[in-house]
C-alpha atoms as a PDB file:
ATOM      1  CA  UNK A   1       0.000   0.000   0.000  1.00  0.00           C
ATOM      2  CA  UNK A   2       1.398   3.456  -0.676  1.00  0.00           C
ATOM      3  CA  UNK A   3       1.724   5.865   1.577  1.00  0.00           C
ATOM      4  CA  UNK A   4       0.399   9.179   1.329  1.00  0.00           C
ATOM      5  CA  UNK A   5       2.584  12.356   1.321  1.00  0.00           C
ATOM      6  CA  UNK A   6       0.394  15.192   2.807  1.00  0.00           C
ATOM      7  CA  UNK A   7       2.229  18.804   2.099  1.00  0.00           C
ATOM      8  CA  UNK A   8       1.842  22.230   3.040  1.00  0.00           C
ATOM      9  CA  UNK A   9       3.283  24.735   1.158  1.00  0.00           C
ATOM     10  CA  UNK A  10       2.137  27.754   2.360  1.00  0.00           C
ATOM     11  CA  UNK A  11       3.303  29.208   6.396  1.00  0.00           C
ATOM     12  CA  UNK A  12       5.189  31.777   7.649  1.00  0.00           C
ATOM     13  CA  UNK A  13       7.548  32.538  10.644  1.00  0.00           C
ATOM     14  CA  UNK A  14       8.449  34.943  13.059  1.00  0.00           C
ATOM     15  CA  UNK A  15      10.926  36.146  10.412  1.00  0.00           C
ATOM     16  CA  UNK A  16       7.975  37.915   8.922  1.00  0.00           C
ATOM     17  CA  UNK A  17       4.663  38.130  10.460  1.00  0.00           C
ATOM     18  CA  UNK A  18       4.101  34.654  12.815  1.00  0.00           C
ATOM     19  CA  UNK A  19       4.775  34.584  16.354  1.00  0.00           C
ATOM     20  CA  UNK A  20       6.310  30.487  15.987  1.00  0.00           C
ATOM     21  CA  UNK A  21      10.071  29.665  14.706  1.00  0.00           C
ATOM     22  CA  UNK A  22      11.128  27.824  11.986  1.00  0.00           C
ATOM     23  CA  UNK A  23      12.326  25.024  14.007  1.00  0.00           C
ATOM     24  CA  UNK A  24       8.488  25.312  15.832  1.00  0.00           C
ATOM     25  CA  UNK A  25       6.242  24.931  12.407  1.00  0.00           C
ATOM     26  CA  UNK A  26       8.920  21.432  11.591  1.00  0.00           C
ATOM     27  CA  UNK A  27       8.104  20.023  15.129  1.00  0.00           C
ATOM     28  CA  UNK A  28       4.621  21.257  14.018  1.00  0.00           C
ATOM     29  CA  UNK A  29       4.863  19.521  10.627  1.00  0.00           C
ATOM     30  CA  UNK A  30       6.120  16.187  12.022  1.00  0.00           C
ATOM     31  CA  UNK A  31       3.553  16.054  14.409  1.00  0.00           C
ATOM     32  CA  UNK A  32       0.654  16.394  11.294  1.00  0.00           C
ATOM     33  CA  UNK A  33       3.067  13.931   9.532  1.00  0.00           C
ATOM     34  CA  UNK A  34       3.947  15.956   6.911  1.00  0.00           C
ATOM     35  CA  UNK A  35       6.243  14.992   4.104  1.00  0.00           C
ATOM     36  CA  UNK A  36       7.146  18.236   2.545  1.00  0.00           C
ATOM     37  CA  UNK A  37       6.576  21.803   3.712  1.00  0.00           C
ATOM     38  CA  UNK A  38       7.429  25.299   2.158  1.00  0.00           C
ATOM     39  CA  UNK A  39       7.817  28.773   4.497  1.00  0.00           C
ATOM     40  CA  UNK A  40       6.781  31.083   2.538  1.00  0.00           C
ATOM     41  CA  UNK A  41       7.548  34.344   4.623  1.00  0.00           C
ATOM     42  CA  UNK A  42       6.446  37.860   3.351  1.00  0.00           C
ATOM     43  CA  UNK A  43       9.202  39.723   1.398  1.00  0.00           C
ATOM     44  CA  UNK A  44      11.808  37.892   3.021  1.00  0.00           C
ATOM     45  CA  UNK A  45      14.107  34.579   2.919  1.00  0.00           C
ATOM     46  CA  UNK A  46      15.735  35.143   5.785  1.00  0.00           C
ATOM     47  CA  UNK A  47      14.491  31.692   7.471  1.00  0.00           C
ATOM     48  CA  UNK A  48      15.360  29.274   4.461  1.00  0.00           C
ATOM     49  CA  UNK A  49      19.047  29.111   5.953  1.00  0.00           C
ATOM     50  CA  UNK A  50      17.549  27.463   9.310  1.00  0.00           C
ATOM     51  CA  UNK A  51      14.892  25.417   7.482  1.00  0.00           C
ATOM     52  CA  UNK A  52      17.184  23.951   5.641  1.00  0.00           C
ATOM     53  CA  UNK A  53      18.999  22.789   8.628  1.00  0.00           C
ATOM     54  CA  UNK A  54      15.384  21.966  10.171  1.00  0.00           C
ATOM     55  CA  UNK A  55      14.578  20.205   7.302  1.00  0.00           C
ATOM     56  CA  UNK A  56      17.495  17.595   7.413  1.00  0.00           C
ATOM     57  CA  UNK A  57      16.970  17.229  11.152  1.00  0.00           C
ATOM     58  CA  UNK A  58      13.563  16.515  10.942  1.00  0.00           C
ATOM     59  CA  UNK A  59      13.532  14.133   7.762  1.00  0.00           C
ATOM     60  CA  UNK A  60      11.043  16.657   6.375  1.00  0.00           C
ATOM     61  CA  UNK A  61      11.623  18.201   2.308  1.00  0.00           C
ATOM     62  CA  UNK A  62      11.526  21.398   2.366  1.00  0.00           C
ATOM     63  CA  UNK A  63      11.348  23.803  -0.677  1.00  0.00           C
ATOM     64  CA  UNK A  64      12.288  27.645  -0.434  1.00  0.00           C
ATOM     65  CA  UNK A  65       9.846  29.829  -0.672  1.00  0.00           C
ATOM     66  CA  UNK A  66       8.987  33.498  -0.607  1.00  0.00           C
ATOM     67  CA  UNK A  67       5.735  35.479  -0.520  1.00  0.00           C
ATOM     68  CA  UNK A  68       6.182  38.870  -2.626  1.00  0.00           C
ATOM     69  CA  UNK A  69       3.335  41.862  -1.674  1.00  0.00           C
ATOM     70  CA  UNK A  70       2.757  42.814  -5.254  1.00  0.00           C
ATOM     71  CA  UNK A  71      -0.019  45.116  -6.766  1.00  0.00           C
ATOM     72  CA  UNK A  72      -2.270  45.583 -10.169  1.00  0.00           C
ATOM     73  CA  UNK A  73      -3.566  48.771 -10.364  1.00  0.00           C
ATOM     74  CA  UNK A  74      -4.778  49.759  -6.620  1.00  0.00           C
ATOM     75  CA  UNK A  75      -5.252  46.333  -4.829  1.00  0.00           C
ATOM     76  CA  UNK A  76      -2.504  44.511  -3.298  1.00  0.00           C
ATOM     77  CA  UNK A  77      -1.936  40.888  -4.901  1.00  0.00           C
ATOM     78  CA  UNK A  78       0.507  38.557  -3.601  1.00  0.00           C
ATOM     79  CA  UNK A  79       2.716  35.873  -5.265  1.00  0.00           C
ATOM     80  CA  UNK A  80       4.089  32.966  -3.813  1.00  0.00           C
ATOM     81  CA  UNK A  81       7.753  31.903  -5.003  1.00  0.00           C
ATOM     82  CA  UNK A  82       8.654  27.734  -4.937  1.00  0.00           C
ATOM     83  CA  UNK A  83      12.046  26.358  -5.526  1.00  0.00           C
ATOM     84  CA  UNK A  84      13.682  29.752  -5.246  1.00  0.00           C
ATOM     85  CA  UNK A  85      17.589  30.262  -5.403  1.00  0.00           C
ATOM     86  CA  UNK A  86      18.153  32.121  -1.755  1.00  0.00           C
ATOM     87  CA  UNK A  87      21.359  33.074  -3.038  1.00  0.00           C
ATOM     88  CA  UNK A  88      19.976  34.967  -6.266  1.00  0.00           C
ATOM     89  CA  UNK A  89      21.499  38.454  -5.929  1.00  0.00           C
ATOM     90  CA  UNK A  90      18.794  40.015  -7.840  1.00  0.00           C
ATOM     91  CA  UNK A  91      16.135  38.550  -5.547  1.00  0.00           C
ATOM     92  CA  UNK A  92      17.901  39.512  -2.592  1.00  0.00           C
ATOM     93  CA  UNK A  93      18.713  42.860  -3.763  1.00  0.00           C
ATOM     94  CA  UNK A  94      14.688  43.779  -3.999  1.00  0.00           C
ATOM     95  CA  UNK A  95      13.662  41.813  -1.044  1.00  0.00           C
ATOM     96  CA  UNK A  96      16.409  44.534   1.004  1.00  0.00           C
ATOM     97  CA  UNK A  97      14.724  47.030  -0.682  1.00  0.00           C
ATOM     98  CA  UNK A  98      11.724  46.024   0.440  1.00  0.00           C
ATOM     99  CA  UNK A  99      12.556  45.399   4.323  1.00  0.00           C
ATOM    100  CA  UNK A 100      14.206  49.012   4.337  1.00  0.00           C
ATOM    101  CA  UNK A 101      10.650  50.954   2.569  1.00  0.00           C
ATOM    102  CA  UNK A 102       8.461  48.466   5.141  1.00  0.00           C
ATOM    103  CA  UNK A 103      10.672  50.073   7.437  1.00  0.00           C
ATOM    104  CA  UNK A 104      10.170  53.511   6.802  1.00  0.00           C
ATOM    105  CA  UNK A 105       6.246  52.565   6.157  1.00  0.00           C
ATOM    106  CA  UNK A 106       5.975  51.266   9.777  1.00  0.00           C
ATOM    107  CA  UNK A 107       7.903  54.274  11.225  1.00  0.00           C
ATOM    108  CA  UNK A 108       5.635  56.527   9.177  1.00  0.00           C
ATOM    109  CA  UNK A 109       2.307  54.567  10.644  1.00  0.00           C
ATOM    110  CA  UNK A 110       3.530  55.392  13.897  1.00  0.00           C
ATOM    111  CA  UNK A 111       4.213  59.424  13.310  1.00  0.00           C
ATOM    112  CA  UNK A 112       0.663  59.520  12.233  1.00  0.00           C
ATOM    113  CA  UNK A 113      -0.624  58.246  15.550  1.00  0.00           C
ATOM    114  CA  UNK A 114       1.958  59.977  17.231  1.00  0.00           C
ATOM    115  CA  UNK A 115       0.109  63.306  15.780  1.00  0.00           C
ATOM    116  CA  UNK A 116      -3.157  62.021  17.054  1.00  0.00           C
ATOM    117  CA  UNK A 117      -2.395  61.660  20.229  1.00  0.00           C
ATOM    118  CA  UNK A 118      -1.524  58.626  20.422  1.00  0.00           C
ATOM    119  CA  UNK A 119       2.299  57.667  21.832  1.00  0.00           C
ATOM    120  CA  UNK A 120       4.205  55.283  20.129  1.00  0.00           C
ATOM    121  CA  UNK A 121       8.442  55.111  20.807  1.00  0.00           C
ATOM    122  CA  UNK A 122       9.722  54.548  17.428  1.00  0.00           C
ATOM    123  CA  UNK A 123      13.047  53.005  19.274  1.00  0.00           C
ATOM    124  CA  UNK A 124      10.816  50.812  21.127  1.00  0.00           C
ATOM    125  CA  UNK A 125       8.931  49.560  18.409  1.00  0.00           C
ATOM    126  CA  UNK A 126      11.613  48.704  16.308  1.00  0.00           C
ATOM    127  CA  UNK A 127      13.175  46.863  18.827  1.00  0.00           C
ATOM    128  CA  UNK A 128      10.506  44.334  19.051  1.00  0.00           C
ATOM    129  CA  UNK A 129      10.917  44.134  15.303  1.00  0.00           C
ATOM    130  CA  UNK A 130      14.173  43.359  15.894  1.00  0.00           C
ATOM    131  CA  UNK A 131      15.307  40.614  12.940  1.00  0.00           C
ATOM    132  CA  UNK A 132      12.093  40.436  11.691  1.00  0.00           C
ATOM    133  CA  UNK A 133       9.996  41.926   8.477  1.00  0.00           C
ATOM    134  CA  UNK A 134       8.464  45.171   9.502  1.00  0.00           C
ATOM    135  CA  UNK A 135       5.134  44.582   8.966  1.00  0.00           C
ATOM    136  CA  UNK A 136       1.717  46.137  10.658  1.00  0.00           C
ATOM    137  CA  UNK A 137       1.743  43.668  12.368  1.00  0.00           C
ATOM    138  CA  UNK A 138       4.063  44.290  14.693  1.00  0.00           C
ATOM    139  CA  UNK A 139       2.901  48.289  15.207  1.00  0.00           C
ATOM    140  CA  UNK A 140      -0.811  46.260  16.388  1.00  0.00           C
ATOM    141  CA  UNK A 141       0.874  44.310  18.624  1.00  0.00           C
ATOM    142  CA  UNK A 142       2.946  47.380  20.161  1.00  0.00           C
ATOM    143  CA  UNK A 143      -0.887  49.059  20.716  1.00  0.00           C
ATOM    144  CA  UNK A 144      -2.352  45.845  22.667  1.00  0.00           C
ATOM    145  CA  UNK A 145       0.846  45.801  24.747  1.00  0.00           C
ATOM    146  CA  UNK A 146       0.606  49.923  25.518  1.00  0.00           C
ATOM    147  CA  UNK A 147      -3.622  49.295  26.089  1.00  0.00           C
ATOM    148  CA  UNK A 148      -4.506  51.420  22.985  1.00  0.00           C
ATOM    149  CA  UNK A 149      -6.294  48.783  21.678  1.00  0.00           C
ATOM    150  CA  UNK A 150      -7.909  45.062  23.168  1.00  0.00           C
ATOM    151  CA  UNK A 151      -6.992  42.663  20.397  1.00  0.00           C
ATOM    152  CA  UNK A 152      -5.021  42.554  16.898  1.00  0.00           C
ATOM    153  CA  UNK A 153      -7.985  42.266  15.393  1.00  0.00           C
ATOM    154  CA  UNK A 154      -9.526  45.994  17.218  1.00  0.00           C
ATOM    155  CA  UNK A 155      -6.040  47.608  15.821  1.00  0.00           C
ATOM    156  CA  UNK A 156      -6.225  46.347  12.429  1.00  0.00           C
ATOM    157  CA  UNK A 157      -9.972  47.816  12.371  1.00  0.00           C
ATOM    158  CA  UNK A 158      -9.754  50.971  13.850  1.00  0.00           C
ATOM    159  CA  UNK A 159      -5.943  52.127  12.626  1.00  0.00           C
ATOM    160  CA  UNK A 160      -4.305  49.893  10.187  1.00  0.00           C
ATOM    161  CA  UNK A 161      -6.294  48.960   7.885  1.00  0.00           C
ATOM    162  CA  UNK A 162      -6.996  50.717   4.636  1.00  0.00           C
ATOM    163  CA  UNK A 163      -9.259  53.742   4.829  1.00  0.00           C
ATOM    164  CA  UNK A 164      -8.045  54.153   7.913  1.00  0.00           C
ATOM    165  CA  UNK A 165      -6.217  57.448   9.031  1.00  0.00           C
ATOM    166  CA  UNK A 166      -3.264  55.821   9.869  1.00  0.00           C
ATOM    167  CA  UNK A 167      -2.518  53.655   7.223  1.00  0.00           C
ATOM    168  CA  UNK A 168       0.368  54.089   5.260  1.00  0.00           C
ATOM    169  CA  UNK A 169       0.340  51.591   1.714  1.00  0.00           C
ATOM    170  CA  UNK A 170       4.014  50.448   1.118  1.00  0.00           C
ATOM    171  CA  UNK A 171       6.082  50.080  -1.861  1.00  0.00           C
ATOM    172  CA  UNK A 172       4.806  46.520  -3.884  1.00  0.00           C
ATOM    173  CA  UNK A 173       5.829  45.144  -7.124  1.00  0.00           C
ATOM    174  CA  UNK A 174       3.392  45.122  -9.962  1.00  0.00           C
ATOM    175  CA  UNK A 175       2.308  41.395 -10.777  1.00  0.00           C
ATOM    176  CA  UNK A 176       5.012  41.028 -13.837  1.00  0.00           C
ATOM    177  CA  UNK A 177       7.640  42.465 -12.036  1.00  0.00           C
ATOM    178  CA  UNK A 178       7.086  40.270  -9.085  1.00  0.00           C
ATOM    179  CA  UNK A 179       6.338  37.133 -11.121  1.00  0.00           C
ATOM    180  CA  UNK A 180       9.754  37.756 -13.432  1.00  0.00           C
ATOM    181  CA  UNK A 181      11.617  38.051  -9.874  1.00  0.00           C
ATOM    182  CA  UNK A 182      10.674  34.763  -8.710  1.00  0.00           C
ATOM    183  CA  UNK A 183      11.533  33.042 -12.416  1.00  0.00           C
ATOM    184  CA  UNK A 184      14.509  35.185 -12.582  1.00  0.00           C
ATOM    185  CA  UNK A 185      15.683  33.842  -9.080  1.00  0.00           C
ATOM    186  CA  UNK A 186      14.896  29.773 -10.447  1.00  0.00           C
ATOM    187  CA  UNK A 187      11.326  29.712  -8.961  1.00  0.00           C
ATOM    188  CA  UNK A 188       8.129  29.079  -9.827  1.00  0.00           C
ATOM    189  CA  UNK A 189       5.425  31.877  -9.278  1.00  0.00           C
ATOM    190  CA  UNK A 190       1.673  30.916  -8.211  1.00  0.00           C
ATOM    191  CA  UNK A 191      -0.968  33.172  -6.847  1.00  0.00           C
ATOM    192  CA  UNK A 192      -1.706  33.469  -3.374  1.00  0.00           C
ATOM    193  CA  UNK A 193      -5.356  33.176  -2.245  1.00  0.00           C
ATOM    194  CA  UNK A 194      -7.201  33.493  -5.467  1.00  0.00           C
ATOM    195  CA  UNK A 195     -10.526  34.170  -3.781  1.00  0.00           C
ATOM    196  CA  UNK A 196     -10.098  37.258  -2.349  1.00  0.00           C
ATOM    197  CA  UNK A 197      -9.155  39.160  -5.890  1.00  0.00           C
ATOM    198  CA  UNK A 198     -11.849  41.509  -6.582  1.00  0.00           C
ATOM    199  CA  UNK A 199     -12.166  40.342 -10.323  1.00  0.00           C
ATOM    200  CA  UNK A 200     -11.592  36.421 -11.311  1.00  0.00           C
ATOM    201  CA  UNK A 201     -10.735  37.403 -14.406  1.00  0.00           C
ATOM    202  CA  UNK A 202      -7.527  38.785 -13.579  1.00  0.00           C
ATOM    203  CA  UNK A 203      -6.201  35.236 -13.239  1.00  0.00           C
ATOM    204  CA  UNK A 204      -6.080  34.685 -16.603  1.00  0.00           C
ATOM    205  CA  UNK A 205      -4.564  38.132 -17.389  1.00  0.00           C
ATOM    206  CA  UNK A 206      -1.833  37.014 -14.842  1.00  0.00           C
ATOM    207  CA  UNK A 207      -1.486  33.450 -16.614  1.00  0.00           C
ATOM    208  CA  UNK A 208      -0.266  35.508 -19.642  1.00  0.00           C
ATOM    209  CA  UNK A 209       2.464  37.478 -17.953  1.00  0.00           C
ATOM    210  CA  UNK A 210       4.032  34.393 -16.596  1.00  0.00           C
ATOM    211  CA  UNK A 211       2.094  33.118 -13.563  1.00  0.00           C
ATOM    212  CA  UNK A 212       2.786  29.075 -13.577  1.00  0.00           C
ATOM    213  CA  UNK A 213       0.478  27.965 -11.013  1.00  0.00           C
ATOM    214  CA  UNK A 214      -2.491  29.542  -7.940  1.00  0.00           C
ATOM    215  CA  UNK A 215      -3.199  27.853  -4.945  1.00  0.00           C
ATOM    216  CA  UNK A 216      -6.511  26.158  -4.530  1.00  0.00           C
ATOM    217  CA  UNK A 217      -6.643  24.698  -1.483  1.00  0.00           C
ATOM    218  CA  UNK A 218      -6.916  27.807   1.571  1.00  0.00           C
ATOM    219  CA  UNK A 219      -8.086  27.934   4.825  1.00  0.00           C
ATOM    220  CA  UNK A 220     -12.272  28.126   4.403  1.00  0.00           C
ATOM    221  CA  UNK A 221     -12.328  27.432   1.076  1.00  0.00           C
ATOM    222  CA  UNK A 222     -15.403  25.682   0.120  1.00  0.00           C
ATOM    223  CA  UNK A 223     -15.680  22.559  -2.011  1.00  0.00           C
ATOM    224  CA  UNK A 224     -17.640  24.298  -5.180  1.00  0.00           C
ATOM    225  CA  UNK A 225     -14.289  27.189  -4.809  1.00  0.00           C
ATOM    226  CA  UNK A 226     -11.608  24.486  -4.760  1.00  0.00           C
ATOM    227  CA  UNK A 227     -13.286  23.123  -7.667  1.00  0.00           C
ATOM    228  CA  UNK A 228     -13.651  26.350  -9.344  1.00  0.00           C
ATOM    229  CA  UNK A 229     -10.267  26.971  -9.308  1.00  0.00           C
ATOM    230  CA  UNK A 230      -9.101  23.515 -10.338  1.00  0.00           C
ATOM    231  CA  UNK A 231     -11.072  24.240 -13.420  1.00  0.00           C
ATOM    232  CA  UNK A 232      -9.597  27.937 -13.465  1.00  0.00           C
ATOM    233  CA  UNK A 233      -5.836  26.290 -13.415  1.00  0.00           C
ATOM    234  CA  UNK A 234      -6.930  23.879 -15.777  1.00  0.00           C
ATOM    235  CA  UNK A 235      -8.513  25.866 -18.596  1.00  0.00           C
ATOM    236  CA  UNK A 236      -5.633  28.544 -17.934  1.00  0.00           C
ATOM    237  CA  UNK A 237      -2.499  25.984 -18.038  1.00  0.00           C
ATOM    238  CA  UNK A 238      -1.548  26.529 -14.777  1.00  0.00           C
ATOM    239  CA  UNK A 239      -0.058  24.205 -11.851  1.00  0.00           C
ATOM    240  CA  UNK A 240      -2.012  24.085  -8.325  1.00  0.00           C
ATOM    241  CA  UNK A 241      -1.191  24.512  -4.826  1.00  0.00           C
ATOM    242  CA  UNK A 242      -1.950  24.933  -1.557  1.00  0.00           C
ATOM    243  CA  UNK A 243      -1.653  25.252   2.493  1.00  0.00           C
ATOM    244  CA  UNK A 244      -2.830  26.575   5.682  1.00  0.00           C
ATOM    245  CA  UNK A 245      -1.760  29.840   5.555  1.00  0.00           C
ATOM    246  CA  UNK A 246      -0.681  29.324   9.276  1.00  0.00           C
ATOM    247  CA  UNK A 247       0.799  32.070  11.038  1.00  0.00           C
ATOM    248  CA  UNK A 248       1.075  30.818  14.962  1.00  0.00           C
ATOM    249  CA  UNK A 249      -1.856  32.346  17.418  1.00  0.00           C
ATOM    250  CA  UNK A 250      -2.213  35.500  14.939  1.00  0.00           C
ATOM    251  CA  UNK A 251      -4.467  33.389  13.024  1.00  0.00           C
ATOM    252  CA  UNK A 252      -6.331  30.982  15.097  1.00  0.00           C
ATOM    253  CA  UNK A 253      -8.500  29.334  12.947  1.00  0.00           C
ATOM    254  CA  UNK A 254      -5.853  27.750  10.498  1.00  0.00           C
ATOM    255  CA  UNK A 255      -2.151  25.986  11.959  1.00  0.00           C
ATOM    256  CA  UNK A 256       0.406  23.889  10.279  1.00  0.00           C
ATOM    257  CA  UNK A 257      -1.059  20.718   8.490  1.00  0.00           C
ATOM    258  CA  UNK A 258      -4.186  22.415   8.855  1.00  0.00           C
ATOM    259  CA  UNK A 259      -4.672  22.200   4.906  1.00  0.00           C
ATOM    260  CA  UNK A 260      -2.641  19.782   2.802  1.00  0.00           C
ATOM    261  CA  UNK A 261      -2.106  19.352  -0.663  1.00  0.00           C
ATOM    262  CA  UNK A 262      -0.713  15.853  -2.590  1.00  0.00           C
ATOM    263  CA  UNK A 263       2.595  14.707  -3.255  1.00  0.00           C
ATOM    264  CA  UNK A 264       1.923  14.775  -6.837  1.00  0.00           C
ATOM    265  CA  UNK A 265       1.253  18.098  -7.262  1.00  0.00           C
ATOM    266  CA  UNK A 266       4.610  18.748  -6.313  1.00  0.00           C
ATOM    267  CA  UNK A 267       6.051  16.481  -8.333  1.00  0.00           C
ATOM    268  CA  UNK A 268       4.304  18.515 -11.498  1.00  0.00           C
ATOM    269  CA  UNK A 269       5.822  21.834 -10.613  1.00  0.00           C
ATOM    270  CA  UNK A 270       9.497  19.479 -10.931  1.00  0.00           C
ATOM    271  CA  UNK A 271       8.580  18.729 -14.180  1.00  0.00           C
ATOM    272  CA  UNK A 272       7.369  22.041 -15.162  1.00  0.00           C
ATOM    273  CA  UNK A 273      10.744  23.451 -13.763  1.00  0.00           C
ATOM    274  CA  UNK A 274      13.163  20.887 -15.925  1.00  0.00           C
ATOM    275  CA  UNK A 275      11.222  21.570 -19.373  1.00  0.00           C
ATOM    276  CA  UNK A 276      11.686  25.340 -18.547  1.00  0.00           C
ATOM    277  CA  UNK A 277      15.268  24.771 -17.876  1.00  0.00           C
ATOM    278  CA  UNK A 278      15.445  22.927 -21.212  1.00  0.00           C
ATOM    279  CA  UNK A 279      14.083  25.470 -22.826  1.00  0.00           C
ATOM    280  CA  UNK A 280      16.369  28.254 -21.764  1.00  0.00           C
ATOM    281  CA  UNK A 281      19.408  25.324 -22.839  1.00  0.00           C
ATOM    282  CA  UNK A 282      18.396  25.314 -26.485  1.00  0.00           C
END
C-alpha cells in the first residue's frame, strides 16, 4: 500500500509576520506527519538558511519559498515563489529594498498616531521588530501591549487597515515584475489566495504574464471554490497549490497541516521546472 505524502506549502515565521520559529512549524509539521513543507515568509528569505537545517533534522523536504506583496492597479496581490535560489542576488537585492521601505512605512504609521495623540516610541517599536519583516503587524501588537487597543484584530480595524487614518500603503511590485523576480531567481510563481481578488478574471490576465500555477486549497475554502479553481488552473495551463496559511496564534482558525495538498502536485511543478530549464538550454 502506498503511503500518502500530505504537504503544506504555504506558512510563515516569526521572520515575517508569525509569532512560531522555523524550528516550531517542523516540530509542528512532524507532528501532522507531513512529508514536505514550504515557508513562505512575506518579502523575506531570511528563514530558508535554518529550514534547511530543520529540514534535514527533521527528515522533512523542504522547498524555499517566498511570498512577494505585489499590486495591479490599486489592490494589493501577492505571489508565492517555490524552488527559489536564496542566493539569487537580484532577488535579494529587492527583497532589502523592500525590508528598508516596510521600514520607513511602519515608522511613518507610527508618526501619524503619534500626531493624534496617540504615543508610540519609534526606538521601542523597532526593537521588538528586531530581525524580523516590519510589517503592521508588529505596530498592532505594540498598541495591545501599551492598552490602545484590546486585540489585533480591534487595531487592524480601527488604525491599520486601509481607509483608515493611519494607514500608510508600502512600496509593492506590480504582478510582472514580481512574477519575473521569482523566475529570474529559479522559482516558480503561483498566486496566493485566489478568492479574495476583486475580479476572477484577472487570473487569466496574470497566466499571460508568466504566472505558472495559484493555490486552490486555503483555509475556508469551500468545495464548489476548490473546484472552481481547479477548473480555473486547468482551462488557464496553470499548476495548483496549496496550504494553511498558518501564522502561529495570529491566526487561530488555520495551523500547520491544517490544509494539505498531494505529493503529486509537487512532483508537477518538478517537471514544469526541468522543461523550462530545457528550454532556456536550447
Amino acid at each position: 500500500m502506498q503511503t500518502v505524502k500530505n504537504c503544506d506549502l504555504h506558512i510563515h515565521s516569526n521572520f515575517s509576520d508569525s509569532d512560531i520559529s522555523v524550528r516550531e512549524i517542523f516540530k509542528r509539521a512532524r507532528d501532522a506527519r507531513l512529508s514536505c513543507i514550504s515557508i513562505t515568509d512575506h518579502d523575506t528569505i531570511e528563514g530558508i538558511e535554518e529550514a534547511r537545517r530543520c529540514s534535514a533534522e527533521f527528515g522533512i523536504e523542504l522547498i524555499e519559498g517566498v511570498e512577494i506583496s505585489s499590486q495591479y492597479g490599486d489592490t494589493e496581490v501577492h505571489i508565492l515563489g517555490y524552488f527559489i535560489d536564496p542566493a539569487n542576488e537580484k532577488l535579494r537585492k529587492e527583497l532589502s529594498k523592500m525590508k528598508g521601505l516596510r521600514t520607513e512605512r511602519l515608522l511613518a504609521m507610527a508618526d501619524r498616531l503619534n500626531a493624534s495623540g496617540i504615543k508610540v516610541d519609534k526606538e521601542e517599536l523597532l526593537a521588538k521588530v528586531a530581525g524580523a519583516l516590519p510589517t503592521r503587524l508588529h505596530l498592532g501588537l505594540y498598541l495591545v501591549e501599551k492598552g490602545v487597543v484590546k486585540s489585533l484584530r480591534q487595531a487592524f480595524k480601527k488604525y491599520l487597515s486601509p481607509r483608515c487614518s493611519v494607514y500608510v500603503a508600502h512600496f509593492r511590485f506590480p504582478v510582472k515584475q514580481a512574477i519575473s523576480l521569482i523566475k529570474e531567481s529559479g522559482g516558480l510563481a503561483f498566486l496566493a489566495h485566489p478568492n479574495i481578488l476583486p475580479d476572477q478574471s484577472w487570473i487569466e490576465k496574470f497566466a499571460e504574464e508568466g504566472l505558472d500555477g495559484i493555490e486552490v486549497r486555503y483555509p475556508r475554502l469551500s468545495a464548489a471554490k476548490i473546484a472552481l479553481y481547479s477548473n480555473i488552473a486547468a482551462h488557464c495551463g496553470l499548476l495548483r497549490s496549496g496550504g494553511s496559511d498558518a501564522h502561529g496564534t495570529f491566526k487561530d482558525f488555520t495551523a500547520v497541516g491544517a490544509i494539505t495538498v498531494p505529493y503529486e502536485w509537487i512532483e508537477k511543478m518538478r517537471i514544469a521546472l526541468d522543461e523550462r530549464r530545457s528550454r532556456n538550454e536550447v
